[in-house]
Protein backbone atom coordinates (compact mmCIF):
# COMPACT_ATOMS: atom_id res chain seq x y z
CA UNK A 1 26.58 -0.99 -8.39
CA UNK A 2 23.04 -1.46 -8.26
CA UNK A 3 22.34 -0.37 -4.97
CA UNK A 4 24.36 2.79 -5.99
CA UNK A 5 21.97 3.41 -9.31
CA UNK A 6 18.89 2.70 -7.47
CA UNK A 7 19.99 5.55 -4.75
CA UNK A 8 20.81 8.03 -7.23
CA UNK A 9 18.08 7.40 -10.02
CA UNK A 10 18.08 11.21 -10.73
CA UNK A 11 21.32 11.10 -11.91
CA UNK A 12 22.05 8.15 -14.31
CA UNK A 13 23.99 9.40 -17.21
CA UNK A 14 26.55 7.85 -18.65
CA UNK A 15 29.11 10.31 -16.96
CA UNK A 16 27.14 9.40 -13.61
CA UNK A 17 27.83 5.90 -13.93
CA UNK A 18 31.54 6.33 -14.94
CA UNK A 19 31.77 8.23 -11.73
CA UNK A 20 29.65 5.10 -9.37
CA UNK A 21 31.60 2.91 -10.93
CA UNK A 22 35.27 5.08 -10.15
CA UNK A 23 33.31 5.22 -6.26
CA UNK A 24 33.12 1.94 -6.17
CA UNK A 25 36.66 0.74 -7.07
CA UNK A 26 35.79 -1.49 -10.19
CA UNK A 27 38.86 -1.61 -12.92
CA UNK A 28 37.36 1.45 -14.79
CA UNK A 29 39.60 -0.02 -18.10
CA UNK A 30 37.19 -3.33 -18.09
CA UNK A 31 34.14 -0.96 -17.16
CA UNK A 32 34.63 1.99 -19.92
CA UNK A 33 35.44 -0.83 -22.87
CA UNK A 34 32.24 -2.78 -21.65
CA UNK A 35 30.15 0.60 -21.75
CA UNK A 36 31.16 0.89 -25.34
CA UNK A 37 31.25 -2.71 -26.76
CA UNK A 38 28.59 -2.65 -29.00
CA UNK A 39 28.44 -6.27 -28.24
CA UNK A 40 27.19 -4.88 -24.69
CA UNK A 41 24.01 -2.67 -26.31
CA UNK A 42 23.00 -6.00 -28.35
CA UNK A 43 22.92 -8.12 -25.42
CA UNK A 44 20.74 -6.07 -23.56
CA UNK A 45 18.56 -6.03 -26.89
CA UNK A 46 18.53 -9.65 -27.63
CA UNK A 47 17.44 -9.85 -23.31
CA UNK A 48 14.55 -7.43 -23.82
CA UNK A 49 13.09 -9.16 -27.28
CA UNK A 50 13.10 -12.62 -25.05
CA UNK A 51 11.54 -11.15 -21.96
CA UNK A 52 8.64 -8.90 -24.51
CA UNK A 53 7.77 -12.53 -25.80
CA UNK A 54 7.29 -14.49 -22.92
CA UNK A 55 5.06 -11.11 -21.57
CA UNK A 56 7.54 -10.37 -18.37
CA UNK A 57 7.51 -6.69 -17.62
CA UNK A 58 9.44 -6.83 -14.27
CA UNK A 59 12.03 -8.83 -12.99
CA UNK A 60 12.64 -11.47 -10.68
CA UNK A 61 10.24 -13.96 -12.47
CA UNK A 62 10.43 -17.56 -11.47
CA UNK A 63 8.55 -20.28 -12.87
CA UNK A 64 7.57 -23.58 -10.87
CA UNK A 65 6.63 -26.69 -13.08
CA UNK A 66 5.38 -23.58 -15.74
CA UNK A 67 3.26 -21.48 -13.17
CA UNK A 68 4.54 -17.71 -12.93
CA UNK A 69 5.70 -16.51 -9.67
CA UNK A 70 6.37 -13.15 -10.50
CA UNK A 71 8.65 -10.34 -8.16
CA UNK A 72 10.65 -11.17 -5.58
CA UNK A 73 8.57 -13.70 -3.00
CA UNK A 74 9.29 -14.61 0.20
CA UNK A 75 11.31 -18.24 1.13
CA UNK A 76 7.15 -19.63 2.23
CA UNK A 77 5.62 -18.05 -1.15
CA UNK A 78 8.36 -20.57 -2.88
CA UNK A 79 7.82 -23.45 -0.51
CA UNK A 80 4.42 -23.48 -0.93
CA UNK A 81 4.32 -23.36 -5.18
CA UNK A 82 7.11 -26.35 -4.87
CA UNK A 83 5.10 -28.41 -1.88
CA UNK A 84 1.91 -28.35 -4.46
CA UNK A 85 3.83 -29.23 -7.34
CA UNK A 86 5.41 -32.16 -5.39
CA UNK A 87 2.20 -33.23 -4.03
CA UNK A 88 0.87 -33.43 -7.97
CA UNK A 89 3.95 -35.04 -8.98
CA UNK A 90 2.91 -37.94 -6.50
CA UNK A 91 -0.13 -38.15 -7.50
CA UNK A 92 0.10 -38.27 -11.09
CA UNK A 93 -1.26 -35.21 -12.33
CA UNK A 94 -1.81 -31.60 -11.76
CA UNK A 95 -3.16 -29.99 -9.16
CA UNK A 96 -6.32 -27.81 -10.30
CA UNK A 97 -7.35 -24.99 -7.88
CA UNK A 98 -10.98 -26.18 -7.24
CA UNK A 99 -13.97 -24.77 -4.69
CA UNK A 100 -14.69 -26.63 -1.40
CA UNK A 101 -17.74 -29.08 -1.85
CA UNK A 102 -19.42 -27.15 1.06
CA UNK A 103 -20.45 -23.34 0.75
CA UNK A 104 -21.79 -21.54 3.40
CA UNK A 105 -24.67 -19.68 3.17
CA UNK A 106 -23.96 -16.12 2.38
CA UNK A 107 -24.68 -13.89 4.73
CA UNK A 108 -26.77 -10.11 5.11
CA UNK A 109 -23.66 -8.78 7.33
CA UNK A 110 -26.13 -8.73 10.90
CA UNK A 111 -24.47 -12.01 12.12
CA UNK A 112 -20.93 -12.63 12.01
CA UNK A 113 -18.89 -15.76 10.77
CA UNK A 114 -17.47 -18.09 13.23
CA UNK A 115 -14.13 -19.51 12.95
CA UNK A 116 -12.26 -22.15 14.60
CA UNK A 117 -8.46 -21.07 15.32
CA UNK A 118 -5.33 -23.19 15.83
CA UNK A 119 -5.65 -23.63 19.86
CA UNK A 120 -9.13 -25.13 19.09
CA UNK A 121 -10.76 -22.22 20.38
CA UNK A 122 -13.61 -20.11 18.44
CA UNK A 123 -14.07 -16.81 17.14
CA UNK A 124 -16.16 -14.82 14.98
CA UNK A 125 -15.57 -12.40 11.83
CA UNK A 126 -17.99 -9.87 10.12
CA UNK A 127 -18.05 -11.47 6.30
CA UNK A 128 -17.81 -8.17 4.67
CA UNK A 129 -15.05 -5.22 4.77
CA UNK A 130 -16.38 -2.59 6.76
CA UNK A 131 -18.35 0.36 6.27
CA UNK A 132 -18.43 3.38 9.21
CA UNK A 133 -21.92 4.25 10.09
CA UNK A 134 -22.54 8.25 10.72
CA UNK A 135 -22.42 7.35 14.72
CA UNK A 136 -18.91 5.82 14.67
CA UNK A 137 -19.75 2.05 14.26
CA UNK A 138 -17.97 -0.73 12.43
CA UNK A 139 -21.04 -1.73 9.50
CA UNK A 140 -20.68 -5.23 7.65
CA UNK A 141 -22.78 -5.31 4.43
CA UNK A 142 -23.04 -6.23 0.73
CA UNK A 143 -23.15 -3.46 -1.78
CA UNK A 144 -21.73 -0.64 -0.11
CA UNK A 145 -18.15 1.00 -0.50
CA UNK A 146 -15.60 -0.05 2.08
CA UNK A 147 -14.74 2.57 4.09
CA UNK A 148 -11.14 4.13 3.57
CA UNK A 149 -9.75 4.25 7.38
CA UNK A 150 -6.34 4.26 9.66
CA UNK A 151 -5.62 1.46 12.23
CA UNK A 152 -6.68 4.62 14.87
CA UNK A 153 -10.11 4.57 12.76
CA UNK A 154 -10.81 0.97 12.41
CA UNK A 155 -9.88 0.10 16.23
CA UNK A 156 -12.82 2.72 17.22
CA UNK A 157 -15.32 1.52 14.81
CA UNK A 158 -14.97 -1.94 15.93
CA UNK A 159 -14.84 -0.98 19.26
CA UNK A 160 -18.08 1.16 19.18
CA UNK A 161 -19.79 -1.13 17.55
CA UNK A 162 -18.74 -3.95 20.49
CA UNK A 163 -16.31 -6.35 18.26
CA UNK A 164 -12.51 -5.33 18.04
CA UNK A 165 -9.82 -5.40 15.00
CA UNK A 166 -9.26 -9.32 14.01
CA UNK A 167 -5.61 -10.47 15.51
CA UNK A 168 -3.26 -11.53 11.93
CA UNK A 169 -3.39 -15.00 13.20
CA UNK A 170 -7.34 -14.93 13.13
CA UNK A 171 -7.06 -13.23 9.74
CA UNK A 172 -4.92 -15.36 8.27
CA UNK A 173 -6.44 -18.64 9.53
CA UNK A 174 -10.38 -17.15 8.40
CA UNK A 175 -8.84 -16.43 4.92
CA UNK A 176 -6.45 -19.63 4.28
CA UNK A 177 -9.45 -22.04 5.81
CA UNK A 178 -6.92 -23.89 8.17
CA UNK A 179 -5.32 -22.30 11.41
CA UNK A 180 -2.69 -20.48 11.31
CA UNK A 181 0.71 -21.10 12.31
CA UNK A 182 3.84 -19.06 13.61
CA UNK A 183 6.62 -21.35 12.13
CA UNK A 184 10.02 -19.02 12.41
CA UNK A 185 8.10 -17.53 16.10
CA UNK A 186 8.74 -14.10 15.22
CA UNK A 187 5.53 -12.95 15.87
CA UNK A 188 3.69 -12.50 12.45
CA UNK A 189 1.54 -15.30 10.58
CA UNK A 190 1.48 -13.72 7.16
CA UNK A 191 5.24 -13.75 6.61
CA UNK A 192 5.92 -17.90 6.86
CA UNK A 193 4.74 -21.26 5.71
CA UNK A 194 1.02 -21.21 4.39
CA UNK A 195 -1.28 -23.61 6.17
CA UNK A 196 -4.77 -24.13 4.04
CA UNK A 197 -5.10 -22.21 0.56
CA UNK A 198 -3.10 -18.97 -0.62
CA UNK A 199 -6.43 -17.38 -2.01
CA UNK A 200 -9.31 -17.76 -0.43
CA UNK A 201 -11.04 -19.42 -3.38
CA UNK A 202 -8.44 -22.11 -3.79
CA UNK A 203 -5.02 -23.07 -3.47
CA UNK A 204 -3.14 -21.32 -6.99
CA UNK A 205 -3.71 -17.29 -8.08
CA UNK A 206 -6.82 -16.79 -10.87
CA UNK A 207 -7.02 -12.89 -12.07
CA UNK A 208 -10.10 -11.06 -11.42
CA UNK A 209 -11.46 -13.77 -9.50
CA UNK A 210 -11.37 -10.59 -6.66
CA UNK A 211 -11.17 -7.15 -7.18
CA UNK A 212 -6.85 -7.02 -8.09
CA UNK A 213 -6.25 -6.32 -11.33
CA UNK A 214 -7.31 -1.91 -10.96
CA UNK A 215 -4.85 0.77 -11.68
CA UNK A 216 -1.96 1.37 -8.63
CA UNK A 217 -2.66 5.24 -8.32
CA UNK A 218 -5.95 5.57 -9.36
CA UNK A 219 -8.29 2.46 -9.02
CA UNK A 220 -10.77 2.22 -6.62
CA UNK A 221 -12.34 -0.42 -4.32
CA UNK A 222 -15.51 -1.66 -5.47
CA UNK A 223 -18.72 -2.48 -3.04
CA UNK A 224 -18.39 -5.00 -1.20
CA UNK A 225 -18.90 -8.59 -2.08
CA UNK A 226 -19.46 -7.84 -5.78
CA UNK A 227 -17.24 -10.47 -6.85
CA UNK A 228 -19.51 -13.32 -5.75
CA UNK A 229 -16.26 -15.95 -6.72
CA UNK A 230 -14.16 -14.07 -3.97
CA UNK A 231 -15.29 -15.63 -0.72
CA UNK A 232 -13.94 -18.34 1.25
CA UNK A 233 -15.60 -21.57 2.04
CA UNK A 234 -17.26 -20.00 5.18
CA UNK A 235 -18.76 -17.14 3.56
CA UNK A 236 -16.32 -14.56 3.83
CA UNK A 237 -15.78 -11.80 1.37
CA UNK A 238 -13.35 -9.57 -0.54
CA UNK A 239 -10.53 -11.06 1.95
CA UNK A 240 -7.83 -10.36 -1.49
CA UNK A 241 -8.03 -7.64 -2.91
CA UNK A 242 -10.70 -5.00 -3.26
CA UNK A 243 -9.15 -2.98 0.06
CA UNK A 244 -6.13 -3.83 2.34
CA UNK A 245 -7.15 -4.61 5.83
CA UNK A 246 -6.36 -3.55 9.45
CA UNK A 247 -5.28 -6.23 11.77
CA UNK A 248 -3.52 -6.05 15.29
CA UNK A 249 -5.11 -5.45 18.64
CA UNK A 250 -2.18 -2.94 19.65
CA UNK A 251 -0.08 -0.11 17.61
CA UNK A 252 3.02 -2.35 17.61
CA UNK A 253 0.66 -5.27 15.52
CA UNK A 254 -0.74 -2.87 13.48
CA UNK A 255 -0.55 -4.13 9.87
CA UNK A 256 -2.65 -4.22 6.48
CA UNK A 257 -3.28 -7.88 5.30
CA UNK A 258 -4.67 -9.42 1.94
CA UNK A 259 -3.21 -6.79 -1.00
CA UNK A 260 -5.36 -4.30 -2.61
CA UNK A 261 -7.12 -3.70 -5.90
CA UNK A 262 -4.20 -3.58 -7.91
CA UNK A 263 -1.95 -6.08 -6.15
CA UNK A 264 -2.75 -8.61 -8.57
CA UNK A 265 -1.46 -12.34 -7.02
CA UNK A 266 0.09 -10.68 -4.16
CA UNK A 267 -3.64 -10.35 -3.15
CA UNK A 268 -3.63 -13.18 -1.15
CA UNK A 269 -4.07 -15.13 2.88
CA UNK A 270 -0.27 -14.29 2.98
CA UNK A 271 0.09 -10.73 2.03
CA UNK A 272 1.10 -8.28 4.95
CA UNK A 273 2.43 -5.01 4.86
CA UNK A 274 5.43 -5.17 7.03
CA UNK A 275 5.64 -1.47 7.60
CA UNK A 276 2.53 0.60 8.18
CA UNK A 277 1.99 3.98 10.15
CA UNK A 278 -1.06 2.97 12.00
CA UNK A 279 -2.30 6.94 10.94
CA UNK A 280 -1.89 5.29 6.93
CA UNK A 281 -5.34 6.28 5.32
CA UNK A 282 -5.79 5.71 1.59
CA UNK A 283 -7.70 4.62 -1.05
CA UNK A 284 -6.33 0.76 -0.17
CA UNK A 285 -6.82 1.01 3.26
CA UNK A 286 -9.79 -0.82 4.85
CA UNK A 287 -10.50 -2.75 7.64
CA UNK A 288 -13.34 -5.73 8.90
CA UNK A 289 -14.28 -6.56 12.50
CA UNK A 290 -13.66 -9.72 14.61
CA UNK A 291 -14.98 -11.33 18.28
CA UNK A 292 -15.05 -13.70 20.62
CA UNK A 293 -19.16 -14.05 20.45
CA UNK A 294 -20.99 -13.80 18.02
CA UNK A 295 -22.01 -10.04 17.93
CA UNK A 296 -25.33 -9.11 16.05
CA UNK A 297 -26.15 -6.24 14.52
CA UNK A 298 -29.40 -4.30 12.62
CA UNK A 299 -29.50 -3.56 9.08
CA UNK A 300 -28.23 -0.43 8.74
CA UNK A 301 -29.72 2.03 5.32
CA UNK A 302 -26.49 2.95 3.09
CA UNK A 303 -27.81 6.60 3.68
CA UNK A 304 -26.39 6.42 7.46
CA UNK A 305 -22.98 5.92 6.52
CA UNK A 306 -20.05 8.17 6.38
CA UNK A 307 -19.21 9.10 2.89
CA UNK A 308 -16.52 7.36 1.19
CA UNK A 309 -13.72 10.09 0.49
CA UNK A 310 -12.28 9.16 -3.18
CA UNK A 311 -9.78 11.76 -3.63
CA UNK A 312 -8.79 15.33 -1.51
CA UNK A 313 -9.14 17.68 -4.44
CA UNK A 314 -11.83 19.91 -3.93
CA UNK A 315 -11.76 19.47 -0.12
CA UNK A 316 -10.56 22.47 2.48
CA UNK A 317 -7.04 20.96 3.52
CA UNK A 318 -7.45 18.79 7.06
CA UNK A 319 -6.76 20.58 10.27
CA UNK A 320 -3.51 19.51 11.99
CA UNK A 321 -0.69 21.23 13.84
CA UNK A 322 2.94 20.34 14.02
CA UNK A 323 6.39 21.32 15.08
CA UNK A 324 8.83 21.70 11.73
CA UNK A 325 11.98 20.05 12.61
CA UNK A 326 13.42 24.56 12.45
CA UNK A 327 10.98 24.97 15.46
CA UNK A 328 8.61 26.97 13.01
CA UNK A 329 5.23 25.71 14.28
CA UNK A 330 2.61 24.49 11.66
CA UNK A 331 -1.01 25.32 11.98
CA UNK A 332 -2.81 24.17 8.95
CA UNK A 333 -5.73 26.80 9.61
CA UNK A 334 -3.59 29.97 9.17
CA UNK A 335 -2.72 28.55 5.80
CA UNK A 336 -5.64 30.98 4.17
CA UNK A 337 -4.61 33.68 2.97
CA UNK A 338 -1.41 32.15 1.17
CA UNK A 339 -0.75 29.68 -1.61
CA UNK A 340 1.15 26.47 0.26
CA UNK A 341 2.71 23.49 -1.42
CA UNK A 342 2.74 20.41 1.10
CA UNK A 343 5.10 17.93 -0.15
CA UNK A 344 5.36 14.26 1.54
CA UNK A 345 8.90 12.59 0.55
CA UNK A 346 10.69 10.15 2.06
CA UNK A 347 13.96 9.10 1.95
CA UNK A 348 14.31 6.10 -0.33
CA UNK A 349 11.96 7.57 -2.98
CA UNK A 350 13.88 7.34 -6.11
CA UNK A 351 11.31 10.09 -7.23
CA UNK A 352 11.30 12.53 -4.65
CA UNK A 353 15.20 13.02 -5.11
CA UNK A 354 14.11 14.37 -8.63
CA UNK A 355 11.82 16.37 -7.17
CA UNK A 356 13.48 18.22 -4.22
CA UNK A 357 15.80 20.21 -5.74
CA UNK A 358 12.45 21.90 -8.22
CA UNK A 359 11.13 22.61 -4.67
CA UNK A 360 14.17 24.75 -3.38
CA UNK A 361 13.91 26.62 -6.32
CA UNK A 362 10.51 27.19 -6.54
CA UNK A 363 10.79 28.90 -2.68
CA UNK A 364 13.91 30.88 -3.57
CA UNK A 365 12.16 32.23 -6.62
CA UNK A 366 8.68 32.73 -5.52
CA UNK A 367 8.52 33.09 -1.61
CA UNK A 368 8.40 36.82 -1.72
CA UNK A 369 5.41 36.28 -4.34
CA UNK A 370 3.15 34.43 -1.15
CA UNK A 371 4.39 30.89 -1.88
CA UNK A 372 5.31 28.64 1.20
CA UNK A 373 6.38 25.24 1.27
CA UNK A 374 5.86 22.71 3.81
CA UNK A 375 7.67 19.10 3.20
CA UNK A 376 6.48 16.08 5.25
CA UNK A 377 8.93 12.83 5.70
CA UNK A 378 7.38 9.77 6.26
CA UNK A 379 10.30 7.33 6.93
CA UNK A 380 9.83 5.30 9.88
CA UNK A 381 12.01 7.06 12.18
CA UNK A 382 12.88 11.01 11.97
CA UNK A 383 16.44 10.74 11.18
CA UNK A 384 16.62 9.97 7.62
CA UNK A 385 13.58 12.58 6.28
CA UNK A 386 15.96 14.99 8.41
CA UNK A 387 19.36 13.85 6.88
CA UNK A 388 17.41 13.78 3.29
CA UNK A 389 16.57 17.13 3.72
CA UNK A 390 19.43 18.48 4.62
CA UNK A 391 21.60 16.65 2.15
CA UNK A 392 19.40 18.48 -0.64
CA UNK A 393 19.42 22.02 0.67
CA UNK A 394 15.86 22.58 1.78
CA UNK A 395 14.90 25.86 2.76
CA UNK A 396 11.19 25.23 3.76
CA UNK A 397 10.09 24.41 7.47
CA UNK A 398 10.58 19.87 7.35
CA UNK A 399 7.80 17.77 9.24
CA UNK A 400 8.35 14.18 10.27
CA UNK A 401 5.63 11.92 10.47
CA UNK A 402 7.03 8.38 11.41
CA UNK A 403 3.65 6.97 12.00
CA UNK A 404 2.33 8.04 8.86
CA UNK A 405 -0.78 10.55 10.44
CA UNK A 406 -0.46 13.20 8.51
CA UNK A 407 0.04 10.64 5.76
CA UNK A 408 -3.67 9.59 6.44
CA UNK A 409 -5.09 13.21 6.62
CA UNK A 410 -4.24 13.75 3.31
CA UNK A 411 -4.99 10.23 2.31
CA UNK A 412 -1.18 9.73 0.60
CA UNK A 413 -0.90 6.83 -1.03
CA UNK A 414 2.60 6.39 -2.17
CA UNK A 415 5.31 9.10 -2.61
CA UNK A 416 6.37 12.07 -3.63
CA UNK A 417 2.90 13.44 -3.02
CA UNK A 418 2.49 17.30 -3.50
CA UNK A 419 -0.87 19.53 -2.87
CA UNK A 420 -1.17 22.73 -3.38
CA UNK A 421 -3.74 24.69 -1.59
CA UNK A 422 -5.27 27.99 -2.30
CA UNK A 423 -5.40 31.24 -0.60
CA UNK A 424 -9.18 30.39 0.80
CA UNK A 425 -7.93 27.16 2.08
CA UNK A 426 -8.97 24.38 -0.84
CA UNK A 427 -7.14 21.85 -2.23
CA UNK A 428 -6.28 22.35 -5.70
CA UNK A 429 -3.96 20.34 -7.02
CA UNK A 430 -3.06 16.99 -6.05
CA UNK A 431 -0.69 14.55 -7.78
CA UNK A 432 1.31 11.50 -6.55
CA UNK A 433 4.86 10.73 -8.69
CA UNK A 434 7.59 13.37 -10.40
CA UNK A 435 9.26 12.81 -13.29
CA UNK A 436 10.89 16.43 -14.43
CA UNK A 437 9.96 15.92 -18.08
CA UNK A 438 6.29 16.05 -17.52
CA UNK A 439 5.32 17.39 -14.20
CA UNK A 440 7.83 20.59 -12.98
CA UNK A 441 6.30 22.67 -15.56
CA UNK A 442 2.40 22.08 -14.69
CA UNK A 443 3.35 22.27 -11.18
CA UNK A 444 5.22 25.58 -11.29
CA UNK A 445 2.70 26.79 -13.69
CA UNK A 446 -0.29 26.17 -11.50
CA UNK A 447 2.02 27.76 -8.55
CA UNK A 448 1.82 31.10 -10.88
CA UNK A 449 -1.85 30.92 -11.34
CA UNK A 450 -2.74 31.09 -7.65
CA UNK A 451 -0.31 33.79 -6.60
């Protein structure tokens, strides 16, 4: 039943959930008496009055030996909470998250860090997230914005600037301060048992120790190596938090590791995103350089970087071209002239099924006023952004975009996104979410003002 709610948020009334229920084959007697029993309602009360007090806002929460693990972690996440609290059982008392006795010397970003990795062999890692000079290069320095790039971008600033994107065992091993191990052999080193520290200031989760705790949709990443706590041992900085970053030397390891500025604890030596678009640009999206020699640079003047892009309002809309899945072909640059709404949906957005059917309406009623719609699916694979489409009537040309580049052109960071660009080709309006009660009317309103 919850599977069935979560696919059809839009539509959770209490004759939609007499109808799930009748779908599913539950004895609808039992069902329809529990949906009244006012003994039902006061349950749910008495659960949210316990969960308000004890400050849980989300659910699953799980507690080990009274330390919060909060959402729904992974079997190594556990292990590793329960092997420390063993390991203080043992020895008597708790175990307190405490600094290495040796620091490194912090570095100016013109020599790199070197690492030792599990086979015994070396390599080295820039100690700052990355910055893009104006020629193309990979920049490590303190006090500068990271740069907000794709896995396509960060491979060929690294590349031009002779290092190459750090492998997730490297990243993992420079963050956690002990090699890194593929336990279950599938492959990845972020998913499985943590060798070394979860943070890379200690072993347990301390808020604001690195840039986490920003808002989801509209914090930003702050220069880097500000918080002078969030380094490792070695000297490396911002490695949770502040901005995700690109590992993987090829497309198909291509993944964002160490959580964001808002991920809060999930900012961590652990935290990969196991599905990325290697075209995924946003505001969380960052990257840092690795190598097998230590790789020197010059100090490079903040002036002679490429600007940091915060947001696309205000900016002409990026060029691409594209083949809608009705053959219509879609050349951004013939979009002056007309007002265009690009939506990006995808298929298991809760929100985007709320929004779809405002966006066949608003093209049935306002096409022959100059209005065109272009929707872009980002699911991993065509077939469900088509099937999602067609299951709610769309009658605008449908883009896929399984490796999320147009995703980065527009710099979308969750879904569903909508822009709407004026007849001289500007961005206008930009806004990430729908919920009906607040948003269809400004939307359709600013749809009337440019026409």
């Amino acid at each position: 039943m919850h599977d069935k709610m979560y696919a059809n948020q839009q539509a959770l009334s209490e004759f939609h959930l007499d109808k799930y229920a009748q779908e599913m084959g539950l004895n609808m007697t039992k069902f329809r008496l529990c949906m009244k029993d006012p003994k039902t309602h006061q349950a749910i009360k008495d659960d949210i009055k316990v969960a308000y007090k004890a400050g849980i806002w989300g659910t699953p929460r799980t507690y080990i030996n009274g330390r919060l693990i909060t959402g729904s972690g992974s079997k190594a996440i556990f292990k590793y909470h329960i092997d420390e609290a063993l390991k203080a059982a043992a020895s008597g008392g708790a175990v307190v998250a405490a600094k290495p006795k040796t620091m490194a010397a912090v570095s100016d970003g013109t020599t790199m860090i070197k690492v030792a990795n599990a086979d015994g062999k070396t390599f080295y890692m820039d100690p700052y997230e990355g910055s893009v000079g104006k020629n193309g290069r990979a920049v490590s320095m303190p006090g500068v914005k990271p740069a907000r790039v794709s896995w396509l971008d960060a491979k060929s600033a690294c590349e031009k600037s002779g290092k190459r994107l750090c492998t997730e065992q490297e990243w993992v091993t420079a963050c956690a301060g002990q090699p890194a191990v593929d336990n279950n052999n599938n492959g990845m080193f972020g998913d499985d048992a943590v060798e070394g520290s979860m943070y890379p200031y200690g072993k347990f989760y301390s808020a604001g120790t690195c840039h986490d705790q920003g808002d989801k949709y509209q914090g930003k990443a702050i220069a880097t190596g500000s918080k002078k706590e969030c380094r490792t041992s070695s000297a490396l900085f911002d490695m949770a938090g502040n901005i995700s970053e690109w590992v993987g030397a090829s497309k198909d390891k291509a993944t964002l590791m160490g959580g964001h500025g808002s991920s809060t604890e999930r900012a961590a030596c652990n935290q990969r995103a196991f599905s990325a678009g290697i075209g995924r640009r946003n505001h969380t999206t960052g990257f840092r350089c690795c190598a097998d020699t230590n790789v020197r640079s010059s100090k490079v003047a903040a002036s002679n970087l490429k600007r940091v892009l915060e947001t696309m309002k205000g900016q002409n809309m990026p060029v691409f071209t594209a083949k809608a899945s009705d053959g219509t072909n879609i050349d951004t640059r013939k979009f002056k002239g007309k007002v265009t709404l690009v939506n990006y949906f995808a298929s298991w957005c809760g929100p985007c099924k709320k929004e779809f059917p405002y966006l066949v309406r608003y093209q049935e009623e306002l096409k022959a006023k100059g209005l065109q719609i272009i929707g872009i699916g980002v699911d991993s694979s065509p077939e469900p952004s088509l099937e999602f489409a067609k299951k709610y009537e769309a009658n605008f040309p449908i883009i896929t975009d399984p490796e999320s580049v147009l995703m980065g052109k527009m710099m979308v960071y969750s879904m569903p996104a909508s822009f709407l660009i004026d007849k001289s080709g500007k961005i206008v309006y930009a806004h990430t979410g729908f919920k009906p009660e607040e948003d269809a009317t400004p939307l359709k309103n600013t749809i009337l003002s440019l026409l």
